[in-house]
C-alpha atoms as a PDB file:
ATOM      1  CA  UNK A   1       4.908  14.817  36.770  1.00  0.00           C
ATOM      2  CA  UNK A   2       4.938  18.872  36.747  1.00  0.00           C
ATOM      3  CA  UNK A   3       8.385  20.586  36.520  1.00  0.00           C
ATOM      4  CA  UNK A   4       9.073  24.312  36.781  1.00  0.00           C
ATOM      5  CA  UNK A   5       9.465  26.661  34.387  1.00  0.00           C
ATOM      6  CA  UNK A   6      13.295  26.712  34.950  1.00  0.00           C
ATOM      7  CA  UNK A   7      13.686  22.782  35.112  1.00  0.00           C
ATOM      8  CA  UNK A   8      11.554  22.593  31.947  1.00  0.00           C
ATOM      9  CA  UNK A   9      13.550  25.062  30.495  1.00  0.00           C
ATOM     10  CA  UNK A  10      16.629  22.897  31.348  1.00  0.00           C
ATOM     11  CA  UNK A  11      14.895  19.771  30.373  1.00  0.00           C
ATOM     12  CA  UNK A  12      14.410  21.327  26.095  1.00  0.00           C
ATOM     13  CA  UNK A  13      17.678  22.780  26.102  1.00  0.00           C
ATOM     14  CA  UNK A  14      16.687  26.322  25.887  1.00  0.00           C
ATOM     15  CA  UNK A  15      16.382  29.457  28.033  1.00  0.00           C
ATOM     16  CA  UNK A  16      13.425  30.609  30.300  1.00  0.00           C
ATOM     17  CA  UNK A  17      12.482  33.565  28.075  1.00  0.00           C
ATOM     18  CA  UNK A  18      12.368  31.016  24.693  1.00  0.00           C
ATOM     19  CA  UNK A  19      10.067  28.997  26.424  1.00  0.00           C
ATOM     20  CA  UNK A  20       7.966  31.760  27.708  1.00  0.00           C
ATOM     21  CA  UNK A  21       7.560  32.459  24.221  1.00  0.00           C
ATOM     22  CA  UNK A  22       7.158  28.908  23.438  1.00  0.00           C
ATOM     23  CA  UNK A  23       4.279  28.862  25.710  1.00  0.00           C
ATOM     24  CA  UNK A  24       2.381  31.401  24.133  1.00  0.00           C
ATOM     25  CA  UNK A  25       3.208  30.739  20.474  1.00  0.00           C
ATOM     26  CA  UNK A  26       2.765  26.950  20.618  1.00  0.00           C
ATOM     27  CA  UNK A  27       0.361  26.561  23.229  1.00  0.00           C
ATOM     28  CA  UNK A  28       1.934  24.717  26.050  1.00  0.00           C
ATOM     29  CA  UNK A  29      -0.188  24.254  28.774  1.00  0.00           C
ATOM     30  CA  UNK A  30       0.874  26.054  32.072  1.00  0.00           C
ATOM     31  CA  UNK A  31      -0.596  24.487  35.289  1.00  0.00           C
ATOM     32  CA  UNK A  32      -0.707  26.613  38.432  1.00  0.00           C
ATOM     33  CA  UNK A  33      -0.892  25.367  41.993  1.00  0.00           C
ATOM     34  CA  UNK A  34       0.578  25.943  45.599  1.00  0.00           C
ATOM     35  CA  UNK A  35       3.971  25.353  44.353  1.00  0.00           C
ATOM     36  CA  UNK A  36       4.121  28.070  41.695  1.00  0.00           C
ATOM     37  CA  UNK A  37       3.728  27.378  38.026  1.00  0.00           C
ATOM     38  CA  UNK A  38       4.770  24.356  36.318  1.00  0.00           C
ATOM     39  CA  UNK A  39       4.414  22.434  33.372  1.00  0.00           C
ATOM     40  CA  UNK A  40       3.624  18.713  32.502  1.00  0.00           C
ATOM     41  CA  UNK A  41       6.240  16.634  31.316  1.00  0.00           C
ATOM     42  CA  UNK A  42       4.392  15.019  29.184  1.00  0.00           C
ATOM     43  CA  UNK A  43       3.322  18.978  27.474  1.00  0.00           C
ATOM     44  CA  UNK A  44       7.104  18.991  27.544  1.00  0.00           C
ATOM     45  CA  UNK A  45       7.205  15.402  25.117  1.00  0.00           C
ATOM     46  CA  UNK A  46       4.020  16.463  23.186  1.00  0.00           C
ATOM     47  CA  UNK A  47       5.583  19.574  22.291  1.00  0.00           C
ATOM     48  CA  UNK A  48       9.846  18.713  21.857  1.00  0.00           C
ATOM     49  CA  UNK A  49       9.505  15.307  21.183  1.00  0.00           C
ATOM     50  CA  UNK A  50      12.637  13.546  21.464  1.00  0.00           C
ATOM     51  CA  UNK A  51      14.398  17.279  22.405  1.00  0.00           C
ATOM     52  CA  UNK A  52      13.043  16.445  26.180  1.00  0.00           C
ATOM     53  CA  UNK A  53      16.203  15.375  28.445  1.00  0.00           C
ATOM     54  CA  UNK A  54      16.775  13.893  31.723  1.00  0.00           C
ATOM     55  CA  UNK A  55      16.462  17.119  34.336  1.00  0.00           C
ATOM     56  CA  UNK A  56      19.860  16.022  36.611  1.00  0.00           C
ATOM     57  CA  UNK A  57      19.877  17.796  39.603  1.00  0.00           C
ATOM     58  CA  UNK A  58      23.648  17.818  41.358  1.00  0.00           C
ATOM     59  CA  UNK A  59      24.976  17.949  44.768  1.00  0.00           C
ATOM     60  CA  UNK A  60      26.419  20.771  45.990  1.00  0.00           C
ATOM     61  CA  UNK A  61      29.701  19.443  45.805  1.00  0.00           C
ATOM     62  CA  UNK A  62      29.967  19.286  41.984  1.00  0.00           C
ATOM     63  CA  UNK A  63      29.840  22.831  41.894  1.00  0.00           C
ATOM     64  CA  UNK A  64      33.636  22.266  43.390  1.00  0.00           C
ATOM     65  CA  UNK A  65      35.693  20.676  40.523  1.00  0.00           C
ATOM     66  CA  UNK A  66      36.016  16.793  42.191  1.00  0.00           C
ATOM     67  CA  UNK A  67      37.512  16.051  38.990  1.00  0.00           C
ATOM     68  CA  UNK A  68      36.904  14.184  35.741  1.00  0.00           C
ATOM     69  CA  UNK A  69      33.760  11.950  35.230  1.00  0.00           C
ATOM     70  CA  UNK A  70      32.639  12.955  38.381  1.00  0.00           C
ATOM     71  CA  UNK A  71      28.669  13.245  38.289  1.00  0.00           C
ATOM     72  CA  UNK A  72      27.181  12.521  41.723  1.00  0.00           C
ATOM     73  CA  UNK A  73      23.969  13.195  42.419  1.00  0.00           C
ATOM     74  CA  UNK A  74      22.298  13.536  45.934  1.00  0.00           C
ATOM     75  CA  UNK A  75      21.254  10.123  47.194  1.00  0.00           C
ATOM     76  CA  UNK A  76      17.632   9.740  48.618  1.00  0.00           C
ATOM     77  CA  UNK A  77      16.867  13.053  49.017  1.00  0.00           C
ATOM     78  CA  UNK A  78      13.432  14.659  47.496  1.00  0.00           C
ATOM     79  CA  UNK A  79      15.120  16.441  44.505  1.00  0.00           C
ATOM     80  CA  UNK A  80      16.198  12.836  43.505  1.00  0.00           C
ATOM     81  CA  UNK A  81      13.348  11.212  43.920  1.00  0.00           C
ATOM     82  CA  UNK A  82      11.600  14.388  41.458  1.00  0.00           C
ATOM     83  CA  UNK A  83      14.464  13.654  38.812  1.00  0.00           C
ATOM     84  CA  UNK A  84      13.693  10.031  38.544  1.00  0.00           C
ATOM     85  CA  UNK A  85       9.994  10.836  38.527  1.00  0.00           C
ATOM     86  CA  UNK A  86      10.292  13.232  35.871  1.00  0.00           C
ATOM     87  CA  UNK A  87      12.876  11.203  33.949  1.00  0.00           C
ATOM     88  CA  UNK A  88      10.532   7.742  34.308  1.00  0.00           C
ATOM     89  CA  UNK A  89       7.822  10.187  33.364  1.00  0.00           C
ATOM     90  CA  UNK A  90       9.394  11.072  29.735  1.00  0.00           C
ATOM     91  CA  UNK A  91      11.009   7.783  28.952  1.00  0.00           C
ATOM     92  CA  UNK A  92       6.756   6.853  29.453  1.00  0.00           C
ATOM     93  CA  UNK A  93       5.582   9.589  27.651  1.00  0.00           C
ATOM     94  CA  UNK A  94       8.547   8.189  24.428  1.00  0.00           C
ATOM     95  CA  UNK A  95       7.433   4.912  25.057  1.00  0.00           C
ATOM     96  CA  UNK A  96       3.842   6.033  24.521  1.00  0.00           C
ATOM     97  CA  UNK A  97       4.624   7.842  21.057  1.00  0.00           C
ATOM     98  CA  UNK A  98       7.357   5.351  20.072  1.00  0.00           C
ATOM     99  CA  UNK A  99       4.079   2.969  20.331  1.00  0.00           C
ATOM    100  CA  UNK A 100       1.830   4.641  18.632  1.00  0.00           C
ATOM    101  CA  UNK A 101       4.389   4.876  15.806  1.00  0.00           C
ATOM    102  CA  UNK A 102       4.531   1.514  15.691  1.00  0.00           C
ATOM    103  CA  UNK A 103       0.921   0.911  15.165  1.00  0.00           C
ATOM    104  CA  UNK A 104       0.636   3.582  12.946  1.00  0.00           C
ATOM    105  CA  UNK A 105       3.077   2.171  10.291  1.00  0.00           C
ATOM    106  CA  UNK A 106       2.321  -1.635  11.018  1.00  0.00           C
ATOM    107  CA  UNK A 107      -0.957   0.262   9.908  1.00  0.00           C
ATOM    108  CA  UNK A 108       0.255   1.341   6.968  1.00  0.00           C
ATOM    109  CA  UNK A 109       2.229  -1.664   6.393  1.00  0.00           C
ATOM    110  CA  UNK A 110      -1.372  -3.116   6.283  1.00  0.00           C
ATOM    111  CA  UNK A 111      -3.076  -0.885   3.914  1.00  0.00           C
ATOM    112  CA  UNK A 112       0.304  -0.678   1.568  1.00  0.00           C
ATOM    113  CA  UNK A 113       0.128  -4.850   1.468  1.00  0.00           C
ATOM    114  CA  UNK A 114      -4.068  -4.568   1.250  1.00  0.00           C
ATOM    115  CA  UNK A 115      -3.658  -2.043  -1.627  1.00  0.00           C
ATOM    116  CA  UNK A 116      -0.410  -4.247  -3.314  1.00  0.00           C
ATOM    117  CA  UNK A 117      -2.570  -8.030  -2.953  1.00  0.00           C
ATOM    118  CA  UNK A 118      -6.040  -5.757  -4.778  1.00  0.00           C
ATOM    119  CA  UNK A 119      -3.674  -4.211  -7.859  1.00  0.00           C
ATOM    120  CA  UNK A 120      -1.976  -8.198  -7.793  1.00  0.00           C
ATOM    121  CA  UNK A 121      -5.182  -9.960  -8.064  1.00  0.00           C
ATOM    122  CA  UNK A 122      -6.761  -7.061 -10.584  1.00  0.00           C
ATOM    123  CA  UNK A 123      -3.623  -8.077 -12.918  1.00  0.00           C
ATOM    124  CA  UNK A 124      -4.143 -11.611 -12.475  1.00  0.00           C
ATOM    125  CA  UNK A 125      -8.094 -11.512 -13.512  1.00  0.00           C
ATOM    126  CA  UNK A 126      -6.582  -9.028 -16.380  1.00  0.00           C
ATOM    127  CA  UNK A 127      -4.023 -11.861 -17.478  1.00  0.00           C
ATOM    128  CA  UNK A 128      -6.879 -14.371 -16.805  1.00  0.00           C
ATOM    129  CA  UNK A 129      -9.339 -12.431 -19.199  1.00  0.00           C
ATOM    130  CA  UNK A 130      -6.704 -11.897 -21.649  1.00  0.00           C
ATOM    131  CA  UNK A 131      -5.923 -15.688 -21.828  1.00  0.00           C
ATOM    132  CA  UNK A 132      -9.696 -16.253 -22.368  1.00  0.00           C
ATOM    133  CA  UNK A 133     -10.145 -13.847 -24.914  1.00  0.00           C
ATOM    134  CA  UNK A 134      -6.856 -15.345 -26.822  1.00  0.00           C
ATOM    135  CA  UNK A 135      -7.962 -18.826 -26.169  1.00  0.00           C
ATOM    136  CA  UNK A 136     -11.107 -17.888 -27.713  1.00  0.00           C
ATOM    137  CA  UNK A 137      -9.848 -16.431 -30.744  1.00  0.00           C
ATOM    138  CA  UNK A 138      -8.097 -19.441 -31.479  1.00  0.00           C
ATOM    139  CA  UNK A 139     -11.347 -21.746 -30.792  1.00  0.00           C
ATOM    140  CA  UNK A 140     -13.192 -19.293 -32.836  1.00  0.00           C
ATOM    141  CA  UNK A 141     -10.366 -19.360 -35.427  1.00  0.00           C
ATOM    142  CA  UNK A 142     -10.427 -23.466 -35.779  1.00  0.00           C
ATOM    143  CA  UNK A 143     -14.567 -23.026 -35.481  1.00  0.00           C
ATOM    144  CA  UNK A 144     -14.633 -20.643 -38.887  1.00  0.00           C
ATOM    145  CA  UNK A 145     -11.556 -23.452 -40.463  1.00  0.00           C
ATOM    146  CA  UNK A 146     -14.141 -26.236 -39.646  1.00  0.00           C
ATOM    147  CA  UNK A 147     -16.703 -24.007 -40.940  1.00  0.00           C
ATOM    148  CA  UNK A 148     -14.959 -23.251 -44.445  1.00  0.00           C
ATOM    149  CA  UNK A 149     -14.310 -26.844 -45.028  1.00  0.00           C
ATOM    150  CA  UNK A 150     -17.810 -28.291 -44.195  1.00  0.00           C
ATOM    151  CA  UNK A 151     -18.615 -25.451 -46.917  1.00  0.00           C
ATOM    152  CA  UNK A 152     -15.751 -26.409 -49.374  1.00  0.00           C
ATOM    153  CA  UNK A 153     -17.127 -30.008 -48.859  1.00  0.00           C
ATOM    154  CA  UNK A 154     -20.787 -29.099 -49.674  1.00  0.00           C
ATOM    155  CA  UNK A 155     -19.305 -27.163 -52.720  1.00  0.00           C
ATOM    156  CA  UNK A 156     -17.111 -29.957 -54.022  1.00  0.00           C
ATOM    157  CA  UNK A 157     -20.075 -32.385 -53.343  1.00  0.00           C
ATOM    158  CA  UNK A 158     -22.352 -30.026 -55.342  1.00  0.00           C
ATOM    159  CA  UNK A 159     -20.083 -29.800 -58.063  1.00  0.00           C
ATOM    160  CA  UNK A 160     -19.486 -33.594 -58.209  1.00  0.00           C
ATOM    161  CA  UNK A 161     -23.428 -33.912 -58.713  1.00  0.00           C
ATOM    162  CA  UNK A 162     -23.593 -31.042 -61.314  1.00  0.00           C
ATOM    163  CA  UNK A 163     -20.366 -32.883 -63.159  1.00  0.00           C
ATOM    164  CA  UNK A 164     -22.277 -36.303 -62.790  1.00  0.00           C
ATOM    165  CA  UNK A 165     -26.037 -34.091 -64.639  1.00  0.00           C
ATOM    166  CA  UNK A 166     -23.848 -32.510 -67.248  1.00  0.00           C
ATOM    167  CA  UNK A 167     -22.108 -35.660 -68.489  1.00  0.00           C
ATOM    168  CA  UNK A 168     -25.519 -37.286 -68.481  1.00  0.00           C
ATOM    169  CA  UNK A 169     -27.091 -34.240 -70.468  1.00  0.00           C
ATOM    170  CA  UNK A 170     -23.599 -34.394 -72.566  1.00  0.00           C
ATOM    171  CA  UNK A 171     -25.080 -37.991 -73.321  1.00  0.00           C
ATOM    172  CA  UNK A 172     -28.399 -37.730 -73.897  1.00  0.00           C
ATOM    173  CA  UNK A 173     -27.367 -34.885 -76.874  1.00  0.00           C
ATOM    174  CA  UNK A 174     -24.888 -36.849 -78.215  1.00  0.00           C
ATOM    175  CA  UNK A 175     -26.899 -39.862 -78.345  1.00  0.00           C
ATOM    176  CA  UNK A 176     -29.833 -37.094 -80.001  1.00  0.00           C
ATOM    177  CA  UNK A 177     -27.202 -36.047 -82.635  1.00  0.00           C
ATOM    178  CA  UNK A 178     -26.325 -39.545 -83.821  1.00  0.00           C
ATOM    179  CA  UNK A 179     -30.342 -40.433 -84.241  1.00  0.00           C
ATOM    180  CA  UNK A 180     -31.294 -40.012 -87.645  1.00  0.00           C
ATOM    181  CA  UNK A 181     -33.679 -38.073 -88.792  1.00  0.00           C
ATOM    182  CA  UNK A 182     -36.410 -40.820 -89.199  1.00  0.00           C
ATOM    183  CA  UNK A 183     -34.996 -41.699 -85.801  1.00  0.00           C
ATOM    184  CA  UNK A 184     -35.724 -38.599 -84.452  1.00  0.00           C
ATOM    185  CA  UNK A 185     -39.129 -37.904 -86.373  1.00  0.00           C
ATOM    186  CA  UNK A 186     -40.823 -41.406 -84.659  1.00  0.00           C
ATOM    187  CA  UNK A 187     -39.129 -41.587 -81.215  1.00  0.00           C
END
């Protein structure tokens, strides 16, 4: 829906010259046809955003003060029929954005919860590998225990054989000592 520059003036809340400048400094696309210039309400919602109001066009009656609350607008007439076109045309154009901005941060809902469930499972690997490693340790511990006490076995078994030789070479000298010397000369 196009408006002219005077209703889309009306329709930001600011004066013609503001948006003339507007139109040059932000780029806001001017359309030209038979009717005169005009711009796209939808230029209007790309640009303002939720600035972009309902254009109300009044009878000429309200000019007259019929007193408080009184807002009627022309019934049926083409300038009505333009004022609910433009105004359905911006609540589309905010429904477009508003959905857009709800798929852009169920988006980034998604890569926030993608991101949080990676850095989860990374620490849970990290506490798995750290159990392991621990776990090991302790195996490795109890291996080098078993270890030392096959050794201390070997050792004490060793030293239970060398006891056993040296009493038996304790013996065999005493038994020399008591020989006498004849004994010792003829044996």
């Amino acid at each position: 829906m196009k408006v002219n520059i005077t209703q889309a003036a009306k329709m930001v809340g600011i004066t013609r010259p503001t948006l003339y400048k507007h139109i040059e400094s932000k780029g806001i696309s001017v359309e030209e046809d038979e009717d005169g210039r005009g711009i796209d309400v939808s230029e209007l919602v790309r640009v303002y955003g939720d600035k972009v109001r309902q254009l109300e066009i009044f009878s000429p009656s309200h000019d007259i003060d019929d007193g408080p609350n009184v807002n009627s607008r022309k019934q049926a007439t083409p300038n009505n029929t333009a004022v609910d076109s433009v105004e359905v045309e911006v609540l589309r154009e905010r429904v477009k954005y508003l959905e857009a901005d709800k798929i852009a941060a169920a988006d980034e809902r998604s890569r926030e919860r993608d991101m949080l469930l990676e850095r989860l499972e990374k620490s849970e690997e990290q506490q798995k590998r750290l159990t392991l490693l621990l776990t090991d340790q302790t195996q490795k511990g109890e291996d080098q225990d078993n270890q030392d006490k096959k050794r201390l076995d070997m050792m004490q078994q060793q030293m239970a054989k060398l006891q056993r030789q040296n009493a038996v070479i304790a013996r065999a000298l005493k038994e020399e000592r008591e020989k006498s010397f004849f004994k010792k000369l003829f044996s």
